[in-house]
Protein backbone atom coordinates (compact mmCIF):
# COMPACT_ATOMS: atom_id res chain seq x y z
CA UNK A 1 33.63 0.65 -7.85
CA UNK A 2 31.00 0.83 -5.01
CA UNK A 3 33.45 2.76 -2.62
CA UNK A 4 33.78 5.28 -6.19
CA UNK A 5 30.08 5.16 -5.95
CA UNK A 6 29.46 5.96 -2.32
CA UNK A 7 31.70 9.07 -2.83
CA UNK A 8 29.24 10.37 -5.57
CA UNK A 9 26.75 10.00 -3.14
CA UNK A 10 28.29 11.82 -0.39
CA UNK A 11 29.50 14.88 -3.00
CA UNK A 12 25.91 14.93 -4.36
CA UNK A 13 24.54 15.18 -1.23
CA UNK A 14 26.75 17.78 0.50
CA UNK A 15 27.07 19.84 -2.64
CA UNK A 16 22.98 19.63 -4.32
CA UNK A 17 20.88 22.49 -2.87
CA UNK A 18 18.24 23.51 -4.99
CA UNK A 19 14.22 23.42 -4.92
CA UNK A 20 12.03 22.09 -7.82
CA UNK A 21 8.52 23.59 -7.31
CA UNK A 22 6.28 21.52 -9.55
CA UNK A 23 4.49 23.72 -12.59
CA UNK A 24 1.67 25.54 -11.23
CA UNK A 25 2.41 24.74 -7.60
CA UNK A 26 2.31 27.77 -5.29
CA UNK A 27 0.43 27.81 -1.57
CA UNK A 28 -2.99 28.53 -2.78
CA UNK A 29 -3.14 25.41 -3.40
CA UNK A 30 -2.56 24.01 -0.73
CA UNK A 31 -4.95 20.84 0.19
CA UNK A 32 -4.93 18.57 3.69
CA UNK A 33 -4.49 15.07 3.84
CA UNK A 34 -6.12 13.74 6.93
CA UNK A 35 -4.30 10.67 8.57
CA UNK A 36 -5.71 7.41 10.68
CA UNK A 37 -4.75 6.16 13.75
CA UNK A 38 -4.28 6.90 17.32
CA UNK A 39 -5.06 11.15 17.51
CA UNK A 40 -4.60 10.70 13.84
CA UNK A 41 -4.86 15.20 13.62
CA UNK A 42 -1.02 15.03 14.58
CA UNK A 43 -0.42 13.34 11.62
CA UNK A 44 -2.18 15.69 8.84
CA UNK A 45 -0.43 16.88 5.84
CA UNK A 46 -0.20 19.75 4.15
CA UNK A 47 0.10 18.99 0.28
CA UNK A 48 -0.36 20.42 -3.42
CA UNK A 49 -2.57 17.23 -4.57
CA UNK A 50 -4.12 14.63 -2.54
CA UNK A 51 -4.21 12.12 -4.98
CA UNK A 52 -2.80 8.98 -4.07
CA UNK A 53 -1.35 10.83 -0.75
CA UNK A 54 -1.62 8.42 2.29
CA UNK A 55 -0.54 9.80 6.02
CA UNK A 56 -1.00 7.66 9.60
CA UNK A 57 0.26 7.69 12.58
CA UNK A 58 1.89 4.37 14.17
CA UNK A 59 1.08 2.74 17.50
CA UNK A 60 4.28 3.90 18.05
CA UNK A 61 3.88 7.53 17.47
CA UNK A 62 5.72 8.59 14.64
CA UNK A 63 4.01 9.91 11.37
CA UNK A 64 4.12 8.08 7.86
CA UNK A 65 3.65 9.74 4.75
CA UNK A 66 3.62 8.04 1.20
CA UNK A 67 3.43 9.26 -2.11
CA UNK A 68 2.28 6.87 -4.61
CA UNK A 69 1.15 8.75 -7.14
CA UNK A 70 3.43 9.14 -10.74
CA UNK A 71 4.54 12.66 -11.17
CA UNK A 72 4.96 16.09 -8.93
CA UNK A 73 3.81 17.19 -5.51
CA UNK A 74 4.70 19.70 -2.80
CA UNK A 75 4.90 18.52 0.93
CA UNK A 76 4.83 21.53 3.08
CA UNK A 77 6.84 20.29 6.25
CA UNK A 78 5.19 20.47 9.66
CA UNK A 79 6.01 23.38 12.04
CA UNK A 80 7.55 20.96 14.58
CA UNK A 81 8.95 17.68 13.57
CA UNK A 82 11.81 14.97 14.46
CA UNK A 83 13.93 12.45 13.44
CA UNK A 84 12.80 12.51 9.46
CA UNK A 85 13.46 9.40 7.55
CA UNK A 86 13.21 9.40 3.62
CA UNK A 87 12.61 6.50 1.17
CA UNK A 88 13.13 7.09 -2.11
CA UNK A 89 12.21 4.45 -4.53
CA UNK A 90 12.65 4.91 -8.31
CA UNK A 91 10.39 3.53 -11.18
CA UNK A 92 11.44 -0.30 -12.28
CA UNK A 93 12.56 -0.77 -16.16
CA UNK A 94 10.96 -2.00 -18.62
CA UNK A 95 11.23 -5.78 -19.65
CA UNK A 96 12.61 -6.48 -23.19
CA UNK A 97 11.03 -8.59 -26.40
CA UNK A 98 11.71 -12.71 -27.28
CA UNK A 99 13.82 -14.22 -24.87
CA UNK A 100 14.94 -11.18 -23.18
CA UNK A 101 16.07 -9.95 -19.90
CA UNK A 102 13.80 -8.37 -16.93
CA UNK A 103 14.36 -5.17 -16.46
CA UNK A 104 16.07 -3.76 -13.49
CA UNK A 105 14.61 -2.52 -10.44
CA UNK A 106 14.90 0.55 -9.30
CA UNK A 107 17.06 2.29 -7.52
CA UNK A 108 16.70 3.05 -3.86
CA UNK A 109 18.16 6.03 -1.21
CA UNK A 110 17.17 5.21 2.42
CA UNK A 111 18.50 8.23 4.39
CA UNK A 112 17.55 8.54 8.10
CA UNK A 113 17.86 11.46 10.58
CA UNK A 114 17.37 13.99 7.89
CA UNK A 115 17.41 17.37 9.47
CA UNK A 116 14.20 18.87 7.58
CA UNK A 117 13.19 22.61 7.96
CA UNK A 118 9.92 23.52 9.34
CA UNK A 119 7.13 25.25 7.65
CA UNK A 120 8.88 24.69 4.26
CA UNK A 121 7.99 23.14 0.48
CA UNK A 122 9.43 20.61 -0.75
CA UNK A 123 9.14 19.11 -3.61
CA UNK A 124 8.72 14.92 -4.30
CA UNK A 125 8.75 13.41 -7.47
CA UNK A 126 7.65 9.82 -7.91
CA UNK A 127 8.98 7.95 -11.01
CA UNK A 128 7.31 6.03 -13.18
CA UNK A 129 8.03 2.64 -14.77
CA UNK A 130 9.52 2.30 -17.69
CA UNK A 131 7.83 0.66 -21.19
CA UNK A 132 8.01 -2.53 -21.91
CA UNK A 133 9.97 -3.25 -25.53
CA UNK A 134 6.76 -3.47 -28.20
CA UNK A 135 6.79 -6.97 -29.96
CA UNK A 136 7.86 -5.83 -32.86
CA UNK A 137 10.65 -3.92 -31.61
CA UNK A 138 13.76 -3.56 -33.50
CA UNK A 139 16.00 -3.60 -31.02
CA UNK A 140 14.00 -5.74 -28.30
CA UNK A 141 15.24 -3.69 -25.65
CA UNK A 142 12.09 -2.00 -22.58
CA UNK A 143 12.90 1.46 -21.50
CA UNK A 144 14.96 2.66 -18.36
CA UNK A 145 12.36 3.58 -15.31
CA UNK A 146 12.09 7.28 -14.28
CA UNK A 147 13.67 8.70 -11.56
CA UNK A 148 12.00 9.76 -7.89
CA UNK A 149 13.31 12.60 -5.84
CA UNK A 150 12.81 14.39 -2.72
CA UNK A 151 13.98 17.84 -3.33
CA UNK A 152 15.32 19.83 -0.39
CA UNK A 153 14.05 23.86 -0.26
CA UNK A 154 16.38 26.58 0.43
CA UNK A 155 19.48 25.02 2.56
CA UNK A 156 18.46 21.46 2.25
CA UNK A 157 20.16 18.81 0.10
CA UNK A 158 17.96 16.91 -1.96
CA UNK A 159 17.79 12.97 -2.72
CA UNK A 160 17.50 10.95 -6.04
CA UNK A 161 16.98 7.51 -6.83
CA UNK A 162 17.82 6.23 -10.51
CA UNK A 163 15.26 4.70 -12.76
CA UNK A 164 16.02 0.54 -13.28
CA UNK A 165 17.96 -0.19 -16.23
CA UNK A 166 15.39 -1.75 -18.76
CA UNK A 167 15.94 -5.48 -19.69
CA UNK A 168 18.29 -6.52 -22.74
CA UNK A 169 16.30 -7.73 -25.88
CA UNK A 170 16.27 -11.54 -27.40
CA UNK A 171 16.25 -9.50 -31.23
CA UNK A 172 19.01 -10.13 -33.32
CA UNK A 173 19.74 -6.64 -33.63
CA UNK A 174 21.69 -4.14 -30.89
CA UNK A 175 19.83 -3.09 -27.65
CA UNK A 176 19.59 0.42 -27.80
CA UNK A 177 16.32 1.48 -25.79
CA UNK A 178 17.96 2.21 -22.29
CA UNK A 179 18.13 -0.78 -21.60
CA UNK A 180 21.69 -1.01 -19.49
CA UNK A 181 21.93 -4.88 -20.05
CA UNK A 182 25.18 -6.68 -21.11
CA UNK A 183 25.33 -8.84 -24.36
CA UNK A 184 26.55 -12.24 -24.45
CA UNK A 185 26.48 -15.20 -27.00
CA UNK A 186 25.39 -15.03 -30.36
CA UNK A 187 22.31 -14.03 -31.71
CA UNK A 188 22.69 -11.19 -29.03
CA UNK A 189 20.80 -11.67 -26.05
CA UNK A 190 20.64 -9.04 -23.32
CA UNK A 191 19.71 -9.08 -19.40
CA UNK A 192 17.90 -6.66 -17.37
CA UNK A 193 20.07 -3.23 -16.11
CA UNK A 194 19.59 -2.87 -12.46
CA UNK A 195 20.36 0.27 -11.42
CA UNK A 196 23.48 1.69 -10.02
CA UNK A 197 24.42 3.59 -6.47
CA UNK A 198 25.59 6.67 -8.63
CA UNK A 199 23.03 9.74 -8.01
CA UNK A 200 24.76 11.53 -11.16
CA UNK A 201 24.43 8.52 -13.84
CA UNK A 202 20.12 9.04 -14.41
CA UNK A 203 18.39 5.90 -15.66
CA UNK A 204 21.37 4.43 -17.48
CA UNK A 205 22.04 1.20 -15.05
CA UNK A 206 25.08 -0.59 -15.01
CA UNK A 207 25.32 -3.97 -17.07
CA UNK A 208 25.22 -7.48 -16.07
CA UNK A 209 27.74 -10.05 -17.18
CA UNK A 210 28.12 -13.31 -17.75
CA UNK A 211 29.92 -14.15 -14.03
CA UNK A 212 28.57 -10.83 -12.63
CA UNK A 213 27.67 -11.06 -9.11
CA UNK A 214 25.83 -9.17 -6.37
CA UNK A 215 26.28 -5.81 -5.31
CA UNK A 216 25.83 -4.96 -1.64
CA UNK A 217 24.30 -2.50 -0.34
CA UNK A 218 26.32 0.72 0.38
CA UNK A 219 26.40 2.53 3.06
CA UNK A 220 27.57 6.54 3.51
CA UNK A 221 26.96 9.75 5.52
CA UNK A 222 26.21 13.49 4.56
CA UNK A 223 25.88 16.90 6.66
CA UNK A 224 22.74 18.18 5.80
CA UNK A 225 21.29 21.83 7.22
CA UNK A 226 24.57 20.81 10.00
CA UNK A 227 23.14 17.72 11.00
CA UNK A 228 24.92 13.96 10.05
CA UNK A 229 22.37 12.20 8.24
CA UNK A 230 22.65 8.44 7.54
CA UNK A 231 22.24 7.11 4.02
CA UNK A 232 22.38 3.51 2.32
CA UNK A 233 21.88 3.11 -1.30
CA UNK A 234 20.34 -0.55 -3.20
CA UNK A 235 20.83 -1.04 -6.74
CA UNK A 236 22.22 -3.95 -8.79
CA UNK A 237 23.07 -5.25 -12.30
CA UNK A 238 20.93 -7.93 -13.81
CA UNK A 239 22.44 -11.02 -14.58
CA UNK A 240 23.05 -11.93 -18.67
CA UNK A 241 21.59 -14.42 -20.00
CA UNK A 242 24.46 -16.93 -21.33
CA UNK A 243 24.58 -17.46 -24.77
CA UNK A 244 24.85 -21.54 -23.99
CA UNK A 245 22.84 -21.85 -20.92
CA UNK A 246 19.79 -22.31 -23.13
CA UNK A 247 19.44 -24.37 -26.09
CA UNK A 248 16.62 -26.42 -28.12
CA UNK A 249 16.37 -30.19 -28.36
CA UNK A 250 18.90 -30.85 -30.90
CA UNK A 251 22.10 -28.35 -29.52
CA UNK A 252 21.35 -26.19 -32.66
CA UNK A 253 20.15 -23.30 -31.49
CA UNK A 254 22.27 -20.98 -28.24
CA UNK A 255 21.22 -17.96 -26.87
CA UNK A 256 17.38 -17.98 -26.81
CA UNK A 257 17.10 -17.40 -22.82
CA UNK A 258 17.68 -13.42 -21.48
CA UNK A 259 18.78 -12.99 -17.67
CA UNK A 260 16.74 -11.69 -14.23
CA UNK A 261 16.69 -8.32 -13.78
CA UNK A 262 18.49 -6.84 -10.84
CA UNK A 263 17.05 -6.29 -8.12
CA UNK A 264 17.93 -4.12 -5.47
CA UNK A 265 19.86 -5.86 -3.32
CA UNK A 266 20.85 -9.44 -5.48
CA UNK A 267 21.69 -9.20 -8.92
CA UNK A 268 19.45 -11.18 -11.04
CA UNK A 269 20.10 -15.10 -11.27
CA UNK A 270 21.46 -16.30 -14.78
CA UNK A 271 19.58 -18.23 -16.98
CA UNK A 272 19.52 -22.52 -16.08
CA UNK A 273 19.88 -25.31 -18.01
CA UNK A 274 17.67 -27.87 -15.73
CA UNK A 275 17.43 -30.46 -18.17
CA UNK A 276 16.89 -31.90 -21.44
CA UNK A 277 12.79 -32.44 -21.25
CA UNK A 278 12.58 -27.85 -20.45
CA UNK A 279 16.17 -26.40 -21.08
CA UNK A 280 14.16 -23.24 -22.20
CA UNK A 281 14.08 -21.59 -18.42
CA UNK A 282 15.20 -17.99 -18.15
CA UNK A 283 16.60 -16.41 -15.43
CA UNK A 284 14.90 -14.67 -11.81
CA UNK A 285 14.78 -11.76 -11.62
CA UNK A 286 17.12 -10.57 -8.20
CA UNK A 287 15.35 -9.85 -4.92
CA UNK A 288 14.38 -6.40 -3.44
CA UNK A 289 15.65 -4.71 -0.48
CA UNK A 290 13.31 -5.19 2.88
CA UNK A 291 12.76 -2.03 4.46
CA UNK A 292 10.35 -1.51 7.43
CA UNK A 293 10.10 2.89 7.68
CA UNK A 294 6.01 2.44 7.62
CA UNK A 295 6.09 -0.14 10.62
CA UNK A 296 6.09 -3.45 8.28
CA UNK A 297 8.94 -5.16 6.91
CA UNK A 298 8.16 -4.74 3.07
CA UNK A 299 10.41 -5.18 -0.11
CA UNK A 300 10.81 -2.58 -2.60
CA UNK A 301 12.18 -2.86 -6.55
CA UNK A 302 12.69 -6.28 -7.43
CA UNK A 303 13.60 -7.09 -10.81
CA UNK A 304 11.72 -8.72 -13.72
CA UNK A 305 12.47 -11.99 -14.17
CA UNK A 306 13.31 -13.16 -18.07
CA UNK A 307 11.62 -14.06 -20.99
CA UNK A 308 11.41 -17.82 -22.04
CA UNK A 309 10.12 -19.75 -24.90
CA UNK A 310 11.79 -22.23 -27.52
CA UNK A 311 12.52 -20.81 -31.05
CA UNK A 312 12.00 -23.83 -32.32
CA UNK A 313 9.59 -23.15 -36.06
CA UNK A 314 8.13 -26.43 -36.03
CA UNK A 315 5.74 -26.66 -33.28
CA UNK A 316 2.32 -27.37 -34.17
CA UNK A 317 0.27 -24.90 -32.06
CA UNK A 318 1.03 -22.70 -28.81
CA UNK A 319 -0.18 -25.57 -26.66
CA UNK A 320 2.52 -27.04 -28.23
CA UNK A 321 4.65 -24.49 -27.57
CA UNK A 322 3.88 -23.71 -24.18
CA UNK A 323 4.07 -27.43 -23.21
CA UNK A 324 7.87 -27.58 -24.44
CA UNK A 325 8.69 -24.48 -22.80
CA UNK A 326 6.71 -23.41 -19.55
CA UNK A 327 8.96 -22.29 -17.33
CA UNK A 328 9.04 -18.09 -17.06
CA UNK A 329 11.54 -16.43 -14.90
CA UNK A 330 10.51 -15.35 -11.79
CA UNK A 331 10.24 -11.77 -10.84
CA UNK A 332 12.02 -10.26 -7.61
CA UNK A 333 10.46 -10.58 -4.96
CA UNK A 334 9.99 -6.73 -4.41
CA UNK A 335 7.26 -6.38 -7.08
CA UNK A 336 9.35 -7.55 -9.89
CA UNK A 337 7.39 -8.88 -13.03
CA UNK A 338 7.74 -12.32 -13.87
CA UNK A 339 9.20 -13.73 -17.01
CA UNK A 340 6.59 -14.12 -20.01
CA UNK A 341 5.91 -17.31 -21.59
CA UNK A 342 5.24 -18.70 -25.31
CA UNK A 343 1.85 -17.66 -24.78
CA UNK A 344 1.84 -14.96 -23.02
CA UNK A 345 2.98 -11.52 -22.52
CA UNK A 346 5.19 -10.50 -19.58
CA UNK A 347 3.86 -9.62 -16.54
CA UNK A 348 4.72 -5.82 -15.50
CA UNK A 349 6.07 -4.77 -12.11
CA UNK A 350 3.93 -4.25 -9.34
CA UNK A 351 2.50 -0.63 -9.20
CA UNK A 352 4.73 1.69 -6.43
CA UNK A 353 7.16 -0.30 -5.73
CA UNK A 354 9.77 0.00 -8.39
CA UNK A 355 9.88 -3.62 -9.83
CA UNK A 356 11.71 -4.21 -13.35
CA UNK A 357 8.91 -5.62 -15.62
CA UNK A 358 9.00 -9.28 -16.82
CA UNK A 359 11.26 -9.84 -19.85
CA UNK A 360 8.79 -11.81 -22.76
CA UNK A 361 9.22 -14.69 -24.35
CA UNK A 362 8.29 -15.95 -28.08
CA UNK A 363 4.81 -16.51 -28.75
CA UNK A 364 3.79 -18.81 -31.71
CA UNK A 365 0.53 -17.85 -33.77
CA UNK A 366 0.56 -20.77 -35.82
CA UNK A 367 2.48 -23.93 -36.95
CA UNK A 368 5.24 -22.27 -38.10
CA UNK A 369 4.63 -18.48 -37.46
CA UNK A 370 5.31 -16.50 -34.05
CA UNK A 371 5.36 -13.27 -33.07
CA UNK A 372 8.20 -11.65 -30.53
CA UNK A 373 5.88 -11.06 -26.76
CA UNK A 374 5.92 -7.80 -25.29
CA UNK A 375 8.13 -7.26 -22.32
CA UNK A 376 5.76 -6.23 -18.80
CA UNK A 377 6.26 -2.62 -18.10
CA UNK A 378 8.43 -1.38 -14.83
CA UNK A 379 6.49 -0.89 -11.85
CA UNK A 380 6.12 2.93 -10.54
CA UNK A 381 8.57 3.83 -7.81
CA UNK A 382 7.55 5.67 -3.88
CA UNK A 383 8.26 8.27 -2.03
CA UNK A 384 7.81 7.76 1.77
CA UNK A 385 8.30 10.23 4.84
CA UNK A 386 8.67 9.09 8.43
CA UNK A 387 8.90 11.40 11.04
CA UNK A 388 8.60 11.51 14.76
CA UNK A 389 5.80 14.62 15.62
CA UNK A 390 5.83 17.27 18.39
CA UNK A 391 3.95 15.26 21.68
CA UNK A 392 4.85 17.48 24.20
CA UNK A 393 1.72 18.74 26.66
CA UNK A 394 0.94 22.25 25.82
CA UNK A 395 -2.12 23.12 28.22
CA UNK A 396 -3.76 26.59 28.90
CA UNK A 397 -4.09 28.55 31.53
CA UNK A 398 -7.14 27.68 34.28
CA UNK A 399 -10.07 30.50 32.87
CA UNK A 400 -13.27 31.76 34.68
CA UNK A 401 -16.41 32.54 33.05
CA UNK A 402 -18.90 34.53 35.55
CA UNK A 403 -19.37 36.37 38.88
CA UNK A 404 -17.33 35.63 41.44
CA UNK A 405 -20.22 35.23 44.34
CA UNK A 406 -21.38 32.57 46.36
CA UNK A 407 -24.37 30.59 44.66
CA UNK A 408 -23.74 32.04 41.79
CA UNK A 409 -22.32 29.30 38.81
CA UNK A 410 -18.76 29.67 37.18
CA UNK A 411 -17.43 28.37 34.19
CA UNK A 412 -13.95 26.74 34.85
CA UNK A 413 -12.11 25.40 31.20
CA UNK A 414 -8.65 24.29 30.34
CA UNK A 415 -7.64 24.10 26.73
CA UNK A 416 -4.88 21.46 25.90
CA UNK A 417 -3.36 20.25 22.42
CA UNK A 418 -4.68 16.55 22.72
CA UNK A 419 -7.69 14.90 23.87
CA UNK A 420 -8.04 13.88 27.40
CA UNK A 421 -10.13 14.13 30.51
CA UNK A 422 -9.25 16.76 33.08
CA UNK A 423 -9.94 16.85 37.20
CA UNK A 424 -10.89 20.18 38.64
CA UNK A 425 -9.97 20.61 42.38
CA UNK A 426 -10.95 23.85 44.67
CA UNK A 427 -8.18 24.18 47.74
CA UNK A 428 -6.61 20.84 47.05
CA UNK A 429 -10.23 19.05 47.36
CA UNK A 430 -11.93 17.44 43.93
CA UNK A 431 -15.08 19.11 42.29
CA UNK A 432 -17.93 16.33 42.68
CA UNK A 433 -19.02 17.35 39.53
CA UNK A 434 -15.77 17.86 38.00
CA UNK A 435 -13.97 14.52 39.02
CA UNK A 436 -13.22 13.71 35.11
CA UNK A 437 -14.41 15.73 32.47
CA UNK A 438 -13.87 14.89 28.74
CA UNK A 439 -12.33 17.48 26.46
CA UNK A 440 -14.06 18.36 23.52
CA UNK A 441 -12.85 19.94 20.10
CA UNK A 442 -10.02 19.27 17.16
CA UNK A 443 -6.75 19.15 17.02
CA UNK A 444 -4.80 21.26 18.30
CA UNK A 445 -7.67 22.98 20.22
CA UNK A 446 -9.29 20.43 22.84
CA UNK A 447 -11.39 22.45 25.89
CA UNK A 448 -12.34 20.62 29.17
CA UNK A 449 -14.76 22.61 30.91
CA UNK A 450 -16.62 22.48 34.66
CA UNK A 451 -19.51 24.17 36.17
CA UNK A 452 -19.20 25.30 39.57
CA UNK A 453 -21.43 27.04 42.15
CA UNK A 454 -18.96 28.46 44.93
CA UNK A 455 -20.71 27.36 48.33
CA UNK A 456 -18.31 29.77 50.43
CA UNK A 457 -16.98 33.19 50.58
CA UNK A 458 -13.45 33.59 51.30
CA UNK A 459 -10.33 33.43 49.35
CA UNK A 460 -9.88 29.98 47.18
CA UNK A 461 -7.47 28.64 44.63
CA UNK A 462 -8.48 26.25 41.57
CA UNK A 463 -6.41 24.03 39.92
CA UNK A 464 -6.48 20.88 37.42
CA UNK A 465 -4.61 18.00 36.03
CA UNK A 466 -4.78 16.67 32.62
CA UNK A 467 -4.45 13.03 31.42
CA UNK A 468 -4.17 12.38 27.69
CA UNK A 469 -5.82 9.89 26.46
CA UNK A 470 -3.01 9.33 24.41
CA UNK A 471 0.29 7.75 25.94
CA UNK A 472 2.88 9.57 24.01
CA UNK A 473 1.37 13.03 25.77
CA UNK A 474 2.62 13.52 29.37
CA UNK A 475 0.16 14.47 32.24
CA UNK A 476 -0.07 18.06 32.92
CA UNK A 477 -1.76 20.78 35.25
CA UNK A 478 -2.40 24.64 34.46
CA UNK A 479 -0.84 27.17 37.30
CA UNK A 480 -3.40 27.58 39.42
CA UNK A 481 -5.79 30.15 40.11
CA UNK A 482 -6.35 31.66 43.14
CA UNK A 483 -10.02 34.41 43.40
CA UNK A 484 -12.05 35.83 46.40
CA UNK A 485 -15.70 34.45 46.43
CA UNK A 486 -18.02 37.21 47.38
CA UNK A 487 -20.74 37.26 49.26
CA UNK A 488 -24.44 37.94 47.37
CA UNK A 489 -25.85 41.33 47.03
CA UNK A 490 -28.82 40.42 45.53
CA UNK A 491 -31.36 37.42 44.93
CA UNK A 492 -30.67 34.16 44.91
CA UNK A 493 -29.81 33.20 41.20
């Protein structure tokens, strides 16, 4: 199955060319996003909406880009960049009602050395998370997470993640809202859908089982604009919650636990049985994949963990309730939700980073009433750009401003691409005035500039060396200039 699945990937890849320009989007609308950092002006972007857009620059150079905001935006590629690295998270599923599974996380595309055209749109989608199944929910079942996407323009291949699978419902009835989880025991009781590695198969995950196991991590390579690209896909089935592995005091009731959603890169633990005193624990949701494009090791798209909570009708209050039956799944630990408990509803996955909500568990309003909890809604998914920018030296030519003439002053400037401080030398000897002279201006125009008052006549040649202040610049000098200093025809000036 995942060597079926890393072939989609590959045929998607190679064969999808298109551009998706949001609605509305064309260049007149164009805004900046100004980064932080070291010369942070390298690192500016050129974008259809600002909101939620985030660009620095690394101590190590390269430029980071991240897109957290839900819904449409055009990046407009820089006119010189390198080594482009994509991360394309999409939005976590939904956790289901009464005892039910976590939802999945969502799916993730990690592609590195993708050869990007210059001066171009493209267009970057950012999925949300998907619902959480309403209490009263027929079918118990949360919603599948949305998609993300990075969307090549003319020539380029584009790149998208599924939405998480959304977690299985506790409900007597079928699971039918997207929710991608296996069934196992009876009454039904479904687990959280991670997500698959197929680019083709949109937001319906693959199902958990009741001995399911995790799913690696696959790895694959595509040709994109005639450059290899590397690309490794995350996205697992949720485990099912066992229709034995959970039972109340006296054996007579099964099923009443749901399964962890997947995570990324583990597929969601099943449901325990840790002992007679709290047999009503419900399963952890799986873990994230760790990823470190913006400089930090950080986990994406854990899954939800599941929904506990006895179903026992004879409790006399929720504190009674919730003292039989504390124990919540876990959520992922890449943002997943955590499990809800009798009390409570689930917890939803944590905002852009594509974690399955928390499955919920039964809540009890009085003695013998209850009410089915809410499952935690999926958290949103993230596009991120990494990129290595253009640092080489560009410096202008060594300009006079002025007569020519002994006594009289001239106006020596360099213009360079980065700030700095520049030496000015006449025949080989330093400038006293001149020895290091700050630049001035924005990025990319910087001008160093000396005053000098000739002291001579004769021929002389001028020349000056630059040193960035930043490291990933090399040193640089303008050709030099070579000028006959006349003598004065008139008054001293």
């Amino acid at each position: 199955m995942l060597v079926k699945n890393l072939a989609r990937i590959l045929v998607s890849l190679s064969l999808i060319s298109f551009a998706i320009l949001p609605t509305g989007m064309n260049p007149a609308n164009a805004a900046t996003v100004s980064a932080t950092g070291t010369n942070a002006a390298l690192c500016n972007q050129t974008v259809s909406d600002v909101t939620n857009v985030v660009a620095y620059r690394l101590s190590g150079g390269d430029c980071v880009v991240e897109f957290r905001n839900v819904g449409n935006v055009t990046w407009t590629s820089p006119s010189s960049l390198q080594s482009l690295q994509l991360l394309v998270v999409a939005g976590g599923g939904g956790g289901g009602a009464r005892h039910s599974g976590g939802g999945g996380g969502g799916g993730i595309l990690y592609v590195t050395n993708y050869k990007a055209l210059t001066n171009n749109a493209y267009a970057i989608v950012v999925g949300d998370g998907g619902a959480g199944a309403p209490g009263l929910s027929a079918s118990g079942g949360g919603r599948a997470g949305n998609n993300s996407s990075f969307a090549g323009s003319s020539g380029s291949s584009s790149v998208v993640a599924n939405g998480g699978g959304g977690g299985g419902g506790g409900s007597d009835a079928a699971n039918a809202l997207d929710n991608g989880g296996a069934t196992n025991g009876s009454p039904i009781r479904g687990s959280g859908g991670g997500s698959n590695h197929e680019l083709s198969s949109a937001g319906t995950a693959s199902p958990g089982t009741a001995s399911d196991v995790a799913r690696s991590a696959g790895g694959s390579t595509a040709t994109i604009n005639g450059v290899t690209a590397n690309i490794t896909a995350y996205g697992q089935a949720g485990a099912v919650g066992k229709g034995t592995s959970c039972y109340g005091p006296s054996n007579s009731y099964t099923g009443w636990c749901g399964g962890g959603g997947g995570g990324s890169s583990v597929a969601g633990a099943s449901p325990s049985q840790p002992g007679a005193v709290n047999p009503w624990k419900a399963g952890k949701g799986g873990d994230g994949a760790s990823i470190s494009i913006t400089g930090t090791s950080t986990n994406y798209a854990g899954g939800g963990g599941g929904g506990s909570g006895t179903d026992i009708t004879n409790q006399a209050s929720n504190a009674a309730c919730a003292s039989n039956s504390p124990l919540a799944g876990d959520g992922g630990s890449g943002g997943g939700g955590s499990g809800g408990q009798c009390l409570s509803t689930a917890t939803s996955g944590t905002s852009n980073t594509g974690g399955g909500g928390g499955g919920a568990g039964l809540g009890y309003v009085s003695g013998n009433g209850n009410t089915q909890g809410v499952g935690g809604k999926g958290g949103s998914g993230i596009v991120i750009l990494r990129y290595t920018p253009d640092t080489t030296t560009s410096i202008g030519a060594l300009t006079l401003s002025g007569a020519p003439k002994k006594g009289v002053t001239l106006t020596l400037s360099v213009t360079v691409n980065t700030s700095g401080k520049v030496r000015f030398f006449m025949d080989g000897k330093r400038i006293a005035n001149c020895l290091s002279v700050a630049t001035t201006g924005t990025s990319p125009n910087f001008t160093a500039t000396c005053n000098w008052k000739p002291a001579v006549t004769s021929r002389h040649t001028l020349t000056a060396t630059f040193t960035p202040n930043d490291g990933t610049f090399a040193s640089a000098s303008p050709p030099a200039n070579t000028l006959f200093i006349l003598r004065r025809t008139t008054t001293r000036q």
